[in-house]
Protein backbone atom coordinates (compact mmCIF):
# COMPACT_ATOMS: atom_id res chain seq x y z
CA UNK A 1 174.46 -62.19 24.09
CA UNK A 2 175.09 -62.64 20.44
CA UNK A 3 175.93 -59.14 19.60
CA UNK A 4 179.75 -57.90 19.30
CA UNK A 5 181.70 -56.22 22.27
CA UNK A 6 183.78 -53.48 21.69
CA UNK A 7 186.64 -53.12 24.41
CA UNK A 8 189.66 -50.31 23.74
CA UNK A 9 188.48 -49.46 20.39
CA UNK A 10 188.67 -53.05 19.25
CA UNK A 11 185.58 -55.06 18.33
CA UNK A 12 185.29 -58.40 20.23
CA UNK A 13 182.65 -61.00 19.05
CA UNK A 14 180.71 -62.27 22.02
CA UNK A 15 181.81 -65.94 21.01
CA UNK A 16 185.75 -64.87 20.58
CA UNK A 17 186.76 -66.53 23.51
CA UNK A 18 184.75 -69.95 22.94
CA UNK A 19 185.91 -70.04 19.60
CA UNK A 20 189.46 -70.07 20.57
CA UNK A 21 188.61 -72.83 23.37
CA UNK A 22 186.58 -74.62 20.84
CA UNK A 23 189.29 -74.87 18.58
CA UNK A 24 192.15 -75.01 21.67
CA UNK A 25 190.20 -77.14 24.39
CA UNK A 26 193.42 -77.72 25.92
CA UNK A 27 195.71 -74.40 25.95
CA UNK A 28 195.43 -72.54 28.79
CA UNK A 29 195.66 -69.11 27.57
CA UNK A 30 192.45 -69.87 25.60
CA UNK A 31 190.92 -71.15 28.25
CA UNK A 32 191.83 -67.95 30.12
CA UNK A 33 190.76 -65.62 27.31
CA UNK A 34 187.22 -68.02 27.83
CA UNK A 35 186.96 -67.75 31.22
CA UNK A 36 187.75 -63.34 30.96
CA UNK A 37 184.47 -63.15 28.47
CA UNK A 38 182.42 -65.59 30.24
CA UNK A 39 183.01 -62.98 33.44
CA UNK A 40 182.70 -59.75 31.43
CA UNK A 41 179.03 -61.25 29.90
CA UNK A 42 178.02 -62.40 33.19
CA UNK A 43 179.40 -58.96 35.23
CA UNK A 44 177.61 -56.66 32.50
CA UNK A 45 174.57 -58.98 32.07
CA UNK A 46 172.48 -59.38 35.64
CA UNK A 47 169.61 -61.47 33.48
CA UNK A 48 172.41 -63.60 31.64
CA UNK A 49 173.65 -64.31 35.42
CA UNK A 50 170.72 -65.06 36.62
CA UNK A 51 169.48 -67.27 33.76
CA UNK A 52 173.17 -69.03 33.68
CA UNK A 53 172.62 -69.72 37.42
CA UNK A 54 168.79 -70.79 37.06
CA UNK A 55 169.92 -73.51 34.46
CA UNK A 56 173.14 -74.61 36.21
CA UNK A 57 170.37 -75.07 39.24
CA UNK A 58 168.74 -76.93 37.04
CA UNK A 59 171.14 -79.40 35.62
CA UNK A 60 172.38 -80.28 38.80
CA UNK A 61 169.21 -81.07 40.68
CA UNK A 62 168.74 -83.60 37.33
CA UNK A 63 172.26 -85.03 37.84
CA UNK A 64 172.06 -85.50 41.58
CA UNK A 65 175.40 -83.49 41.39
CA UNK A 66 175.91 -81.73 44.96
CA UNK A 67 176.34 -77.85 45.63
CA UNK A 68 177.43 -75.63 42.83
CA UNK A 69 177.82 -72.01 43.39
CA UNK A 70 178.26 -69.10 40.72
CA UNK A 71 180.75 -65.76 42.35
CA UNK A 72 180.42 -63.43 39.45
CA UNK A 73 181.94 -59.66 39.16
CA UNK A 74 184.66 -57.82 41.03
CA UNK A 75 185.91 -59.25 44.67
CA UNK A 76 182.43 -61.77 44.81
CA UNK A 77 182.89 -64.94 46.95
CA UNK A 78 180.69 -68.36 46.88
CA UNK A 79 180.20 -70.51 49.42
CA UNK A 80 178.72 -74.01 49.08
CA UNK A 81 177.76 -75.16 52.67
CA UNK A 82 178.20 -73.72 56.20
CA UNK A 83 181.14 -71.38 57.49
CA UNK A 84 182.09 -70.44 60.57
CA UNK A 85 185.03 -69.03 62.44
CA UNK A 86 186.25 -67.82 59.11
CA UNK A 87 187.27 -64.45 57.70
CA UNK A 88 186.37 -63.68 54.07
CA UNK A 89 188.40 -61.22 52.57
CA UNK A 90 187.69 -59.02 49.23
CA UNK A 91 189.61 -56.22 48.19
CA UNK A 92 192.92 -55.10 47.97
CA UNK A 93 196.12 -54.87 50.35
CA UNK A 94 194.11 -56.13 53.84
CA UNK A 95 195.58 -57.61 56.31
CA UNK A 96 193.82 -59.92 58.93
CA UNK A 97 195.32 -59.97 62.35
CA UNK A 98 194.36 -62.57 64.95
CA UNK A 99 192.58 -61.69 67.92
């Protein structure tokens, strides 16, 4: 996780984007640029994912804190609880139509 990332020819430190939050905690587009890295680590990095998940487990059973679910990578959906009579939709240009 340490090492540097190197996207379109430019390198990328693996803490670029929390360094910008860290220093910005409050403007959005770092927060954005935060949230982009966290995704790429976790999309590219099925330990990392699993480890993230694992510890946010964790820290949640200690808290008492309800449900937390983790959708990582392209078109992934959580649910926290039961669903029913619902459609879940990932991709690109559907259309639902009711029955």
């Amino acid at each position: 996780m340490g090492a540097d990332m190197v996207e379109d020819g430019q390198q990328t430190g693996s803490t670029g984007g929390s360094a910008g939050v860290g220093k910005n905690p409050d403007d959005a587009d770092a927060q954005g640029a935060f949230r982009l890295q966290l995704r790429k680590l976790l999309a590219d990095d099925a330990d990392l994912l699993a480890d993230v998940a694992r510890l946010w487990a964790e820290v949640n059973a200690a808290s008492g804190v309800g449900n937390t679910n983790i959708a990582a990578g392209n078109r992934s959906v959580a649910i926290g609880g039961h669903v029913s009579g619902s459609v879940i939709v990932t991709g690109d240009q559907n259309q639902i139509k009711p029955s």
